[in-house]
Protein backbone atom coordinates (compact mmCIF):
# COMPACT_ATOMS: atom_id res chain seq x y z
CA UNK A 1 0.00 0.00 0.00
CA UNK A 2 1.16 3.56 -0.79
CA UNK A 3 1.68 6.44 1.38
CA UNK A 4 0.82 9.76 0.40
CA UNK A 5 1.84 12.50 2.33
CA UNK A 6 -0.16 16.43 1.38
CA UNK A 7 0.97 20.19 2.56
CA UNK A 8 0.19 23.76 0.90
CA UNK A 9 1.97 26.49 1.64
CA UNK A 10 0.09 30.23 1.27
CA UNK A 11 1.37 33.61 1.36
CA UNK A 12 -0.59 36.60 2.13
CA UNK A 13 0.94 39.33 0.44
CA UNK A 14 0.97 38.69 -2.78
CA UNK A 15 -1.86 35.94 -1.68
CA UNK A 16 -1.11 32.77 -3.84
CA UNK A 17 -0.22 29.25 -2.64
CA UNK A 18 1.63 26.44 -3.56
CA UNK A 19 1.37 22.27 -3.06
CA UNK A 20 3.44 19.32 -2.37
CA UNK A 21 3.31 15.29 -2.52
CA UNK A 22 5.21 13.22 -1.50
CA UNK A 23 4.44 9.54 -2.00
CA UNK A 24 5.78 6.65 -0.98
CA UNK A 25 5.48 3.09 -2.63
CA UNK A 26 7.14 -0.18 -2.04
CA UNK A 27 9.49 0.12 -5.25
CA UNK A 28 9.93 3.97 -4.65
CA UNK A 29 9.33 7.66 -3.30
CA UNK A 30 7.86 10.20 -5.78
CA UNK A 31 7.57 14.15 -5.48
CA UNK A 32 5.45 16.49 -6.75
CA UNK A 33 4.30 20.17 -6.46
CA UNK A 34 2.27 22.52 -8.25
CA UNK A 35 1.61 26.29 -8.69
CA UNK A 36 -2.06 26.92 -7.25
CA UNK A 37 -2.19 30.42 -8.01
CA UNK A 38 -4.77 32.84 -5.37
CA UNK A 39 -6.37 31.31 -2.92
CA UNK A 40 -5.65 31.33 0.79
CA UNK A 41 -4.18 27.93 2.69
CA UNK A 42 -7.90 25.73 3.61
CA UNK A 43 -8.64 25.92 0.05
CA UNK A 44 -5.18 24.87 -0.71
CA UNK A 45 -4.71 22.61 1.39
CA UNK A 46 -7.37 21.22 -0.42
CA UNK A 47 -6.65 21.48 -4.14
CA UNK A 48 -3.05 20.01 -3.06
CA UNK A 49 -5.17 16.88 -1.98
CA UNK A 50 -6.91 16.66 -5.37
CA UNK A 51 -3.61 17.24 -7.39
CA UNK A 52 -1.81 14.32 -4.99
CA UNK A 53 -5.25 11.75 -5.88
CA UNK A 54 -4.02 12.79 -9.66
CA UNK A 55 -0.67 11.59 -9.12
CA UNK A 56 -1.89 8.66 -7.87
CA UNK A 57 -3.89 7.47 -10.32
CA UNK A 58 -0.78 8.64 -12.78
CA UNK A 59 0.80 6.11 -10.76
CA UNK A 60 -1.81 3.59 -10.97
CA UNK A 61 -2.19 3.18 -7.78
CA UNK A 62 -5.45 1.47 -6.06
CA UNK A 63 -4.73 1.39 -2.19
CA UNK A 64 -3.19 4.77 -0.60
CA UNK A 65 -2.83 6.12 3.26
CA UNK A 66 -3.06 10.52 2.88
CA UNK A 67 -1.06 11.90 5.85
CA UNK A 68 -1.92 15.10 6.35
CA UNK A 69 -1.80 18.22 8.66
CA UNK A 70 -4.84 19.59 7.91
CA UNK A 71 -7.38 18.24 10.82
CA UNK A 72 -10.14 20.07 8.59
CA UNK A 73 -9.23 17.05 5.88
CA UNK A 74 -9.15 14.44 7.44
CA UNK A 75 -11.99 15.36 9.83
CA UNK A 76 -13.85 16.00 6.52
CA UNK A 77 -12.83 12.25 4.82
CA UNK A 78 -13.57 10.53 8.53
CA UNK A 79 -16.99 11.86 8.94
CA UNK A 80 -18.18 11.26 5.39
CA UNK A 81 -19.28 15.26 4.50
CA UNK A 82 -17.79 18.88 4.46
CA UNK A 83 -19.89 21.63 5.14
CA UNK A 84 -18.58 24.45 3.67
CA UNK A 85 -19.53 24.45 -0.41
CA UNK A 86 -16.14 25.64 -1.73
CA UNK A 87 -14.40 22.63 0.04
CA UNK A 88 -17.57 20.24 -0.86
CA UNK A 89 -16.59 20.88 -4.67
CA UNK A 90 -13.21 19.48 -4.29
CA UNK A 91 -14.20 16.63 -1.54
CA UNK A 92 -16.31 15.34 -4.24
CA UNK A 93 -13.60 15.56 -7.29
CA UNK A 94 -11.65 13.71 -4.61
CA UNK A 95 -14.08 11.12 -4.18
CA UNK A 96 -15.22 10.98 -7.84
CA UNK A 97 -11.13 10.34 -8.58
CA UNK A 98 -10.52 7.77 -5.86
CA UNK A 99 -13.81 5.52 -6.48
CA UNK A 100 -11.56 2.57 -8.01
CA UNK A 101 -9.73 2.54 -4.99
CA UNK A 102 -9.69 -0.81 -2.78
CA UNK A 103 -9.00 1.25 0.20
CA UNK A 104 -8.42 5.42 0.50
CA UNK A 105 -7.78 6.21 4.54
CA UNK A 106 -7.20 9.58 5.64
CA UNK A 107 -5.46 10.67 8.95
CA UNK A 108 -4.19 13.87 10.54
CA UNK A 109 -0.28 13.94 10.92
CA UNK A 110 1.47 16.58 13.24
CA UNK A 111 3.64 18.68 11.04
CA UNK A 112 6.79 17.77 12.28
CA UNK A 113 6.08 14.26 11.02
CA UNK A 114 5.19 15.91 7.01
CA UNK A 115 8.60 17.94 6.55
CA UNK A 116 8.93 16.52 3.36
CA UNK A 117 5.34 17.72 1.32
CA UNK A 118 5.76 21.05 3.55
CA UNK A 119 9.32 21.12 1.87
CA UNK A 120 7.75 21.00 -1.48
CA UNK A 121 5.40 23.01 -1.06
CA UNK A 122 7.56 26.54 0.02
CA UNK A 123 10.13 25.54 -2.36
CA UNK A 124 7.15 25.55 -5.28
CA UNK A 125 5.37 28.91 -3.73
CA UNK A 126 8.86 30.39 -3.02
CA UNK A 127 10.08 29.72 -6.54
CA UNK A 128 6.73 30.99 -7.98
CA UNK A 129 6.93 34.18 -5.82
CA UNK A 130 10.05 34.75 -7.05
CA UNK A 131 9.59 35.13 -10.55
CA UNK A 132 7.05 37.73 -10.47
């Protein structure tokens, strides 16, 4: 089974955001991180989840553990619902693009154990930020 591990990083002034995966297979360790452009950290915390279920499936991978810091997440995936409608649009894309999955678990992580997508993450918003 895979391990995915999720961060965003936002900045307020100029307000754009960054995300990074980091996923771990049997055979190897893969990183990723894209440019999110405006939006402040919840909601990118959130798109980084989505973009990490695409690499996944790029991956072709069926079973996956998400570690992630954000307790709004993984209280969202563990109860079954969000409640706020921008995050509901991108719970169900998330849903929608892990339905062939044989298992999908989601659990909060403290950040000191998810260095490595938080890593990604700055590196991707601070490299962004500095080419404007």
């Amino acid at each position: 089974m895979a391990i995915m591990y999720i961060d965003a990083a936002a900045s307020i002034e100029p307000k754009l955001a960054a995300g990074g995966v980091l996923i771990k297979t049997d055979d190897a360790t893969y990183e990723a991180s894209t440019f999110l452009g405006i939006m402040d950290n919840h909601e990118a915390e959130w798109a980084t989840f989505e973009f990490g279920i695409e690499e996944a499936n790029r991956l072709k991978l069926n079973s996956l553990i998400v570690y992630t810091d954000s307790k709004l997440i993984a209280d969202s995936f563990n109860k079954g619902f969000v409640k706020k409608g921008i995050y509901k649009s991108y719970f169900d894309r998330i849903q929608n693009l892990s339905q062939s999955y044989s298992m999908l678990l989601v659990s909060h992580t403290p950040r000191k154990k998810n260095k490595g997508a938080d890593r990604l993450a700055k590196d991707r918003l601070y490299k962004e930020r500095n080419s404007l």
